[in-house]
PDB file of N, CA and C in Angstrom:
ATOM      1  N   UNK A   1     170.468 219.780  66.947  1.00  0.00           N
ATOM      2  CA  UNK A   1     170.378 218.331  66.946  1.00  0.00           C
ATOM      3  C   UNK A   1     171.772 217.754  67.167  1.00  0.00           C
ATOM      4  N   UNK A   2     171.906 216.802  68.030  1.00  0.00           N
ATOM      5  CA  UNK A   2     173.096 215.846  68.197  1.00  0.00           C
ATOM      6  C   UNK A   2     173.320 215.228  67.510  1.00  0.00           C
ATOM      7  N   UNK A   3     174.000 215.228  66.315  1.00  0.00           N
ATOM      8  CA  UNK A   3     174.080 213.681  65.469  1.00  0.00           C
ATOM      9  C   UNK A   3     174.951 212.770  65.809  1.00  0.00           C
ATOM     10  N   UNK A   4     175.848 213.472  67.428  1.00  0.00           N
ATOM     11  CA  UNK A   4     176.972 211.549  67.626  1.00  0.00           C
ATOM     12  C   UNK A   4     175.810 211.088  67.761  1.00  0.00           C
ATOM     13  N   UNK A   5     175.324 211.836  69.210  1.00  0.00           N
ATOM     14  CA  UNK A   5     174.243 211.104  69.561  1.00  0.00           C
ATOM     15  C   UNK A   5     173.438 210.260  68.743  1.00  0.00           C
ATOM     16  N   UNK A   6     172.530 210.635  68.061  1.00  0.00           N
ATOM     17  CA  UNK A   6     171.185 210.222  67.163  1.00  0.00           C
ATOM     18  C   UNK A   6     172.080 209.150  66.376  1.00  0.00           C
ATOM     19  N   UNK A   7     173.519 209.283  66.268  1.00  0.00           N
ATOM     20  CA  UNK A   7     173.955 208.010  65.210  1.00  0.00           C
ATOM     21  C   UNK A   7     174.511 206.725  66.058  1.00  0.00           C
ATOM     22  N   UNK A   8     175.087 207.190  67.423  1.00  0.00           N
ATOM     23  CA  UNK A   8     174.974 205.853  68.588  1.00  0.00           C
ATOM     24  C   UNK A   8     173.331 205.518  68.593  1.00  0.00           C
ATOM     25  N   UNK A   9     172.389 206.167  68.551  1.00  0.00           N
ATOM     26  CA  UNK A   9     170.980 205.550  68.934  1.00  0.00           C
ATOM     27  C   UNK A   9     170.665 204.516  67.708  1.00  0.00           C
ATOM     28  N   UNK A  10     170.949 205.017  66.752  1.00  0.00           N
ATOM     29  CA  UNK A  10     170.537 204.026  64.969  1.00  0.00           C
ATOM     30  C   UNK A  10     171.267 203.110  64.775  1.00  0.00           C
ATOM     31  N   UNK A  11     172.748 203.349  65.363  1.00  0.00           N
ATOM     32  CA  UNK A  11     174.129 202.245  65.361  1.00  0.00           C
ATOM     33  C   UNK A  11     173.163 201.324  66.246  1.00  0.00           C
ATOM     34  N   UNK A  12     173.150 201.362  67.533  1.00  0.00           N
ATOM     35  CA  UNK A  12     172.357 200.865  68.262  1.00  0.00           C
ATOM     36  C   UNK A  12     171.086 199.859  68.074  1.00  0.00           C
ATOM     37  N   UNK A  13     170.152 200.460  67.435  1.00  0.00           N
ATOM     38  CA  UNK A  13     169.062 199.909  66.759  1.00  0.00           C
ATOM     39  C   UNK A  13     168.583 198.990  65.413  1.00  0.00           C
ATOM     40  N   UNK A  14     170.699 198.963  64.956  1.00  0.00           N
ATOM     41  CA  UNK A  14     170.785 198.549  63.479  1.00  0.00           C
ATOM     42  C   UNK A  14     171.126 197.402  63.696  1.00  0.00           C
ATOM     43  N   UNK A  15     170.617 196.348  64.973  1.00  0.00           N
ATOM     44  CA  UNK A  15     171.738 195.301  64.867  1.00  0.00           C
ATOM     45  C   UNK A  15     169.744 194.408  65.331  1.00  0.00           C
ATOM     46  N   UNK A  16     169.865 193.039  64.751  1.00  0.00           N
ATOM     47  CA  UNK A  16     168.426 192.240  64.878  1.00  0.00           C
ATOM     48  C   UNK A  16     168.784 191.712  66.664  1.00  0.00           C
ATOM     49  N   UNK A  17     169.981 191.107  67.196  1.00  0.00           N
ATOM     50  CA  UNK A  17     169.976 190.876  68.174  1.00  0.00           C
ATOM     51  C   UNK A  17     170.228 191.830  69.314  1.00  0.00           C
ATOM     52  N   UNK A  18     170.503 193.160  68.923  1.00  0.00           N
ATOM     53  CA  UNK A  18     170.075 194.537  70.081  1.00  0.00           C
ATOM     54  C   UNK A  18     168.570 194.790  69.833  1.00  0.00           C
ATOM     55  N   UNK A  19     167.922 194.365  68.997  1.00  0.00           N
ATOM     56  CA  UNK A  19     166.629 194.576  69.368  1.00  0.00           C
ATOM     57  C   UNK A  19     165.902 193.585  69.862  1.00  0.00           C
ATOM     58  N   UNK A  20     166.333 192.567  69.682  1.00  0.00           N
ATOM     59  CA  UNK A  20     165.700 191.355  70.384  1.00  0.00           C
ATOM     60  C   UNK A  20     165.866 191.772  72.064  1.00  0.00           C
ATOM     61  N   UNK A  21     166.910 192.164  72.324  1.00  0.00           N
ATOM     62  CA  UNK A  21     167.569 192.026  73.474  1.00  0.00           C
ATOM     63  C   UNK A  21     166.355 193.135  73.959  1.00  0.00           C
ATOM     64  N   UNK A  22     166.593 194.392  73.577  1.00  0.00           N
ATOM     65  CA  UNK A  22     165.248 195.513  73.854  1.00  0.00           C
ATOM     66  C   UNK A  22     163.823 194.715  74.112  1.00  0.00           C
ATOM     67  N   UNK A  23     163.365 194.031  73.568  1.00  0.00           N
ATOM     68  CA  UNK A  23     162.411 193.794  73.357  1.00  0.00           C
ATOM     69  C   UNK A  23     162.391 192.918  74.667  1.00  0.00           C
ATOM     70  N   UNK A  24     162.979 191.614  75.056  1.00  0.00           N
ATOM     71  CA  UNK A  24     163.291 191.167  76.040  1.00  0.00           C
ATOM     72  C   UNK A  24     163.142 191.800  77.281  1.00  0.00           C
ATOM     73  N   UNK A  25     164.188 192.994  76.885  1.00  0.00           N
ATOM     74  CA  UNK A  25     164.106 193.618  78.669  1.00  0.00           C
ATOM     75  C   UNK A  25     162.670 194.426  78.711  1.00  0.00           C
ATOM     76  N   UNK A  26     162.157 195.489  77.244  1.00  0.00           N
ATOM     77  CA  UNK A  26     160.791 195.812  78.071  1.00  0.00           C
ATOM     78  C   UNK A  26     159.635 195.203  78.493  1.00  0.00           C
ATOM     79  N   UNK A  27     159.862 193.667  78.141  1.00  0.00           N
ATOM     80  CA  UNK A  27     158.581 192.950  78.225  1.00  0.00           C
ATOM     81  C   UNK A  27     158.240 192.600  79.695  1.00  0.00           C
ATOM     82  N   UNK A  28     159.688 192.348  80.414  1.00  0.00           N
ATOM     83  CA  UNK A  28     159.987 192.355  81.960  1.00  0.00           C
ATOM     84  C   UNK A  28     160.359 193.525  82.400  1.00  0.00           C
ATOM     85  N   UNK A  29     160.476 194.434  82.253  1.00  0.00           N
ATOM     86  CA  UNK A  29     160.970 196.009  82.586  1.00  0.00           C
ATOM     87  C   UNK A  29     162.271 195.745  83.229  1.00  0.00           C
ATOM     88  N   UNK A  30     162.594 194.871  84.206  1.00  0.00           N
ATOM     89  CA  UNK A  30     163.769 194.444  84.410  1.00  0.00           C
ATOM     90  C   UNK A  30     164.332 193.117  84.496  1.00  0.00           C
ATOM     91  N   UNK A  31     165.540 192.639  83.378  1.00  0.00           N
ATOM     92  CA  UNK A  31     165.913 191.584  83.098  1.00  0.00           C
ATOM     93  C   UNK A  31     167.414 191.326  83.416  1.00  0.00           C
ATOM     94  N   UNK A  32     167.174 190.486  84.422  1.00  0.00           N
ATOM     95  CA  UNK A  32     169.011 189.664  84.494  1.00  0.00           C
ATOM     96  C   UNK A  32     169.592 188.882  83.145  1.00  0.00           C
ATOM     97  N   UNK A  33     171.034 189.483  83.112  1.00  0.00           N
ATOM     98  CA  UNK A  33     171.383 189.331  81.805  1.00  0.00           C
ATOM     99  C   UNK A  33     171.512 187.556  81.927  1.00  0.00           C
ATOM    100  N   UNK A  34     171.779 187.112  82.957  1.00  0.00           N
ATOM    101  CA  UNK A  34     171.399 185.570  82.509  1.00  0.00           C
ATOM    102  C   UNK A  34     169.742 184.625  81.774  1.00  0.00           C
ATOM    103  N   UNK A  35     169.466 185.516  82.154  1.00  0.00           N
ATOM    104  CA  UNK A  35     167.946 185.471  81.445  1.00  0.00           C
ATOM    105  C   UNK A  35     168.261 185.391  79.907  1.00  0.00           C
ATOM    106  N   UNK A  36     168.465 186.583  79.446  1.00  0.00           N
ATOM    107  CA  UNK A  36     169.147 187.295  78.112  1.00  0.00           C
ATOM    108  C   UNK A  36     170.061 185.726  77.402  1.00  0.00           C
ATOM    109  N   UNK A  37     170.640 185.395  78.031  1.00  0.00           N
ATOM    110  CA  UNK A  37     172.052 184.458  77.579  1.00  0.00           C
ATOM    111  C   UNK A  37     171.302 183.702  77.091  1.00  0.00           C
ATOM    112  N   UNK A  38     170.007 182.783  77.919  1.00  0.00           N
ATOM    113  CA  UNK A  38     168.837 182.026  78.058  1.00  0.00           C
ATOM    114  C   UNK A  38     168.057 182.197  76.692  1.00  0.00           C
ATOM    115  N   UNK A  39     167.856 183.459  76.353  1.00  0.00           N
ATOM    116  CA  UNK A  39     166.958 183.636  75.313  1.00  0.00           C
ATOM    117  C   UNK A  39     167.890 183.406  73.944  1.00  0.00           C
ATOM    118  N   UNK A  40     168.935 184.289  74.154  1.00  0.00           N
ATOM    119  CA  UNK A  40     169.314 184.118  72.928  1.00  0.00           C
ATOM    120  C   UNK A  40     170.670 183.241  72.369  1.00  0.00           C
ATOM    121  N   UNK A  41     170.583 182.788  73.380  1.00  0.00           N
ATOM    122  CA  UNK A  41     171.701 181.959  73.079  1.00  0.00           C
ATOM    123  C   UNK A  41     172.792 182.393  72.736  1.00  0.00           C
ATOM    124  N   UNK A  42     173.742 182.892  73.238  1.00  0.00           N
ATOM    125  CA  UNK A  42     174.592 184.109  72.853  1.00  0.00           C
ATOM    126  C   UNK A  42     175.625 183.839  73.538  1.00  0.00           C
ATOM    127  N   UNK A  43     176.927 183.965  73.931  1.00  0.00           N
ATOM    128  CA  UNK A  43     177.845 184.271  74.583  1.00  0.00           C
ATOM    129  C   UNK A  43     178.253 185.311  75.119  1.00  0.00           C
ATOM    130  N   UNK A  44     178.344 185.107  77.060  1.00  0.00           N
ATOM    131  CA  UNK A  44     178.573 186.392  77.771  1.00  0.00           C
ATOM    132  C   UNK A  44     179.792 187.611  77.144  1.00  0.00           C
ATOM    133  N   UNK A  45     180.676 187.416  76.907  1.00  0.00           N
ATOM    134  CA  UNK A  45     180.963 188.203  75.880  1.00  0.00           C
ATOM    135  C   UNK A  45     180.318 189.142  75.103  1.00  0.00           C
ATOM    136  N   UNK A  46     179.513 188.371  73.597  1.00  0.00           N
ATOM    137  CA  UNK A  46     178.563 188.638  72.784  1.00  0.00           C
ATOM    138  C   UNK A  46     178.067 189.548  73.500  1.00  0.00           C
ATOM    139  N   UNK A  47     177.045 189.406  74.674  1.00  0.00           N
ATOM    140  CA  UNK A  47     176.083 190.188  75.092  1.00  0.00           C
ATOM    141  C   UNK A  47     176.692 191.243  75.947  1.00  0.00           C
ATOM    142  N   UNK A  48     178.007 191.215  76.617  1.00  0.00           N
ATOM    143  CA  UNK A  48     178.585 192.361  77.204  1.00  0.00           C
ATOM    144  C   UNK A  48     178.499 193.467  76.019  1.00  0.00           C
ATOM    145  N   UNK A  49     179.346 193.042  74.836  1.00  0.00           N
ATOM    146  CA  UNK A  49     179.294 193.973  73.945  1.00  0.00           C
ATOM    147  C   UNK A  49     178.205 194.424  73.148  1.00  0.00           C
ATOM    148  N   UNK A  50     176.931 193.986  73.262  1.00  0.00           N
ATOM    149  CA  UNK A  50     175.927 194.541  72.737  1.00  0.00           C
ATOM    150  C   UNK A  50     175.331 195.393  74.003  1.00  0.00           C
ATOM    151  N   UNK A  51     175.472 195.038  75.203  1.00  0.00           N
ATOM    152  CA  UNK A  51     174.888 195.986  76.240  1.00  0.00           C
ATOM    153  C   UNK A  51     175.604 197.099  76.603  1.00  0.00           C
ATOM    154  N   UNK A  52     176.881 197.080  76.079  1.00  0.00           N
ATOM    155  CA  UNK A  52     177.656 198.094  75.775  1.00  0.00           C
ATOM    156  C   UNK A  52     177.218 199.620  74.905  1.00  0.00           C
ATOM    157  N   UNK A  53     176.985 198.551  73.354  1.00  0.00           N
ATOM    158  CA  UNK A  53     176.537 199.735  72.653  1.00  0.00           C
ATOM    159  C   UNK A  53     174.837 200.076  72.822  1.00  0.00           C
ATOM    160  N   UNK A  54     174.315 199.744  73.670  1.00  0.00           N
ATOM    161  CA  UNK A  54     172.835 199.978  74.264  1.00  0.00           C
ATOM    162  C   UNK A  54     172.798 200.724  75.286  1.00  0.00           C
ATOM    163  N   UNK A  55     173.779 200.997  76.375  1.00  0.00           N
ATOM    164  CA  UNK A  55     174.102 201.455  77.528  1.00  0.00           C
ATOM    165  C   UNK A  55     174.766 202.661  77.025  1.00  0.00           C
ATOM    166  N   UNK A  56     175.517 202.824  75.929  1.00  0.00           N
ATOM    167  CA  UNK A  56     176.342 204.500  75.287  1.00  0.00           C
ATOM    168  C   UNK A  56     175.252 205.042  74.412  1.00  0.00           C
ATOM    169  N   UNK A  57     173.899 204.582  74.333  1.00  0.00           N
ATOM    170  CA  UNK A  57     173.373 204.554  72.980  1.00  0.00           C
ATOM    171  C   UNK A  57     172.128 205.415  74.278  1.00  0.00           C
ATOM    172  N   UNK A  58     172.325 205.120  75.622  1.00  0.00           N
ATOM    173  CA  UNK A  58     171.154 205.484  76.578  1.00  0.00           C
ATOM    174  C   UNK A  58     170.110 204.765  75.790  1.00  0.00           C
ATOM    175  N   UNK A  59     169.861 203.915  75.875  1.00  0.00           N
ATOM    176  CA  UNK A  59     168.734 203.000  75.785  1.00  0.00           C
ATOM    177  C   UNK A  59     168.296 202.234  76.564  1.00  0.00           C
ATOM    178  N   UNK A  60     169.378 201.829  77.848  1.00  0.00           N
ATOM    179  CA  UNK A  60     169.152 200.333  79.045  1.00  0.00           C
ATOM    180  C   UNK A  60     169.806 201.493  79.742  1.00  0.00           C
ATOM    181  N   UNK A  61     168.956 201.149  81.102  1.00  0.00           N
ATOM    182  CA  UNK A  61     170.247 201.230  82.575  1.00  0.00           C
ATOM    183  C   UNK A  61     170.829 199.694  82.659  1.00  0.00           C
ATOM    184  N   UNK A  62     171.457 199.983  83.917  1.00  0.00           N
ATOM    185  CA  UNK A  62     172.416 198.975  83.769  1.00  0.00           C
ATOM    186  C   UNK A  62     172.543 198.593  85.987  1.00  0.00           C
ATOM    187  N   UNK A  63     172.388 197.868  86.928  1.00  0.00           N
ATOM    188  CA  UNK A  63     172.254 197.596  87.879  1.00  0.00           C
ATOM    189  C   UNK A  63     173.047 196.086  88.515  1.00  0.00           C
ATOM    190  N   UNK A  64     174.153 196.023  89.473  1.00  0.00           N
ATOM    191  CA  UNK A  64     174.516 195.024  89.363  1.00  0.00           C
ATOM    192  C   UNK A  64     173.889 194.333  90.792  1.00  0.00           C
ATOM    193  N   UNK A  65     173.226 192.961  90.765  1.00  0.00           N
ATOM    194  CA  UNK A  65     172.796 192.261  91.923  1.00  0.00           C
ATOM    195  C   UNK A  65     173.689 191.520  91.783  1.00  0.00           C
ATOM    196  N   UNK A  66     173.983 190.760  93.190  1.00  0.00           N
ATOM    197  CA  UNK A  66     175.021 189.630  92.896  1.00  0.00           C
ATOM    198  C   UNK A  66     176.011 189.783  91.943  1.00  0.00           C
ATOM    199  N   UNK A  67     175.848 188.611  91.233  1.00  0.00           N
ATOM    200  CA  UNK A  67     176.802 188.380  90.438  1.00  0.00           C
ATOM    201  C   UNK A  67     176.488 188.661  88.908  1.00  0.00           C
ATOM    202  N   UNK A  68     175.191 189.226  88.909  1.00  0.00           N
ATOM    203  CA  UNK A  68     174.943 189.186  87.807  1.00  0.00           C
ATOM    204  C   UNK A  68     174.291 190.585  87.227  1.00  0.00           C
ATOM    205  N   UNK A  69     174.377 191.354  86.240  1.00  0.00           N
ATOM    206  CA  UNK A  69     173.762 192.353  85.775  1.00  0.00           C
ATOM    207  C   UNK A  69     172.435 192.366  85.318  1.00  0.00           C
ATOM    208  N   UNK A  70     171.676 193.436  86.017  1.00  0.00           N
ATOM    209  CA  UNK A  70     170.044 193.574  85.260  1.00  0.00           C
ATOM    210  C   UNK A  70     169.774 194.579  85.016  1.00  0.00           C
ATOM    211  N   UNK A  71     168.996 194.692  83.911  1.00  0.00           N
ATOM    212  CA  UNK A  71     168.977 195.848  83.049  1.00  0.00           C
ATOM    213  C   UNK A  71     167.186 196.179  82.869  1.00  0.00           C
ATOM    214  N   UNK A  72     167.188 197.362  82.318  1.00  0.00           N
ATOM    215  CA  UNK A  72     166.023 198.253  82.509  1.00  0.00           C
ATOM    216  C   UNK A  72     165.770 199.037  81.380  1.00  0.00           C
ATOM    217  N   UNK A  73     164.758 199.457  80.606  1.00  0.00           N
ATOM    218  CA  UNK A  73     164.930 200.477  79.538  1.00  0.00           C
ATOM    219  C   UNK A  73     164.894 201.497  80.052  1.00  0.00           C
ATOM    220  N   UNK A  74     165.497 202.272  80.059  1.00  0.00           N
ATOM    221  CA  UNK A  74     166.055 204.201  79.938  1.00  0.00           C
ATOM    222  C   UNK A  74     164.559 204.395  79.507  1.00  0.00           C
ATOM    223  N   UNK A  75     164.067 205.342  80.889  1.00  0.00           N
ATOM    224  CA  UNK A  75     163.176 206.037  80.527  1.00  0.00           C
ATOM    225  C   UNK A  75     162.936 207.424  79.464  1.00  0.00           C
ATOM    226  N   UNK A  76     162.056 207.883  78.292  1.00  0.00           N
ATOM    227  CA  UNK A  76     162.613 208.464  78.016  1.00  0.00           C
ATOM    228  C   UNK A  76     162.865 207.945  76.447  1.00  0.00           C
ATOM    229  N   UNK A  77     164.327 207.032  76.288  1.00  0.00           N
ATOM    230  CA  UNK A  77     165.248 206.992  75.369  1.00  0.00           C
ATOM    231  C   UNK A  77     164.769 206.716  73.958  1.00  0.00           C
ATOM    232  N   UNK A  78     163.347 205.687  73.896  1.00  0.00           N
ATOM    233  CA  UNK A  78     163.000 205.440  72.865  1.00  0.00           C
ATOM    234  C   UNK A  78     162.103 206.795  72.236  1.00  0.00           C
ATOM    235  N   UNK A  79     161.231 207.578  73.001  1.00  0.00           N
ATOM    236  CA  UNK A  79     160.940 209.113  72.047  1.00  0.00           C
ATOM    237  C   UNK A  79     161.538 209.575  71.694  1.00  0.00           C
ATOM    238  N   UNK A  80     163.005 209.633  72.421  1.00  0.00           N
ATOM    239  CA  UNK A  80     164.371 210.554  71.963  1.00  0.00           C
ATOM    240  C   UNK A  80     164.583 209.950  70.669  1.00  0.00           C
ATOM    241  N   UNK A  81     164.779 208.855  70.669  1.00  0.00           N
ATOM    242  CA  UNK A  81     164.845 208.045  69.186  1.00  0.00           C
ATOM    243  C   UNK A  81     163.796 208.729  68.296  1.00  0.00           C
ATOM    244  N   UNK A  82     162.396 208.535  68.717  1.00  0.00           N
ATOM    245  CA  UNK A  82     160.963 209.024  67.491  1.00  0.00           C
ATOM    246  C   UNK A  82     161.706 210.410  67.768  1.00  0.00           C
ATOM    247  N   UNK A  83     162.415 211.199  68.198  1.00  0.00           N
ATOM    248  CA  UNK A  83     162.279 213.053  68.060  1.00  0.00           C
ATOM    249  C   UNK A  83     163.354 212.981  66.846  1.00  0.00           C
ATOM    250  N   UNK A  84     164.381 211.992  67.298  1.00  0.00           N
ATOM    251  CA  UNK A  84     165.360 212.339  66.404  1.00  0.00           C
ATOM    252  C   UNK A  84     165.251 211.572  64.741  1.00  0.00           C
ATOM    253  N   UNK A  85     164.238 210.608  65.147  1.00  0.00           N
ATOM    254  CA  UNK A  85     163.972 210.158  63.533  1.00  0.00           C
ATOM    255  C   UNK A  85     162.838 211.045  62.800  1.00  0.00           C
ATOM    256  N   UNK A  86     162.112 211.669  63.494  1.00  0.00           N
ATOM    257  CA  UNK A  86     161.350 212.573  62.673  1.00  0.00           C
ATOM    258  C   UNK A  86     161.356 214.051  62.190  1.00  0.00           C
ATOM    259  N   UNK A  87     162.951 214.289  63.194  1.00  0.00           N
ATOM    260  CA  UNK A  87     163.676 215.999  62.631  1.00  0.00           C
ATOM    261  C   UNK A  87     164.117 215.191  61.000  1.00  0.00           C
ATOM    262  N   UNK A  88     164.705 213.724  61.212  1.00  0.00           N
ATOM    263  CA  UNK A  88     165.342 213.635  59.901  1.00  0.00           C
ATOM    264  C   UNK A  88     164.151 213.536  58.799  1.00  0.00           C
ATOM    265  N   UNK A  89     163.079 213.030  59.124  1.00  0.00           N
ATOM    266  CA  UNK A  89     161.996 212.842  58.117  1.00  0.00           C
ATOM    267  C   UNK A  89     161.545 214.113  57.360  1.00  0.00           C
ATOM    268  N   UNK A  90     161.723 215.085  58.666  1.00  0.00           N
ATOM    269  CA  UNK A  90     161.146 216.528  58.077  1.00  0.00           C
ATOM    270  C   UNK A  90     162.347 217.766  57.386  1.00  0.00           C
ATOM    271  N   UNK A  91     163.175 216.818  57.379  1.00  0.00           N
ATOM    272  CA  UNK A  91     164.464 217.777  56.818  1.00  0.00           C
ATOM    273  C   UNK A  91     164.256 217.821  55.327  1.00  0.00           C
TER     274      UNK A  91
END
């Protein structure tokens, strides 16, 4: 088991506005981060650095159009999450 890993994925998942943000992009499968700004009212900043630790965490791809970034959930990333929260359940 990886635990940087599995502890960037929980770091990741421990914050209410990285999951909002998740939730956001899978509802559109792919979301321009001006969309994102839109929802949550946030500062580009703010949201660089949360797509930061979502993007090291492999949770979002990441795609630049124009001028603006759109993002995608990492196929995959959220079972990796259920594999790695349920080695810890069964430990």
């Amino acid at each position: 088991m990886d635990l940087e890993k599995t502890a960037l994925l929980f770091k990741a998942l421990g914050d209410e506005n990285r999951l909002r943000i998740l939730e956001l992009i899978a509802a559109k499968e792919d979301l321009c981060a001006c969309r994102i700004l839109d929802e949550l009212e946030i500062t580009q900043p703010t949201l660089s650095h949360h797509m930061k630790i979502l993007k090291d965490a492999g949770l979002v791809n990441a795609r630049k159009q124009g001028r603006w970034m759109h993002y995608s959930i990492s196929d995959g990333a959220m079972q990796e999450g259920i594999e790695s929260l349920r080695r810890f359940c069964m430990s």
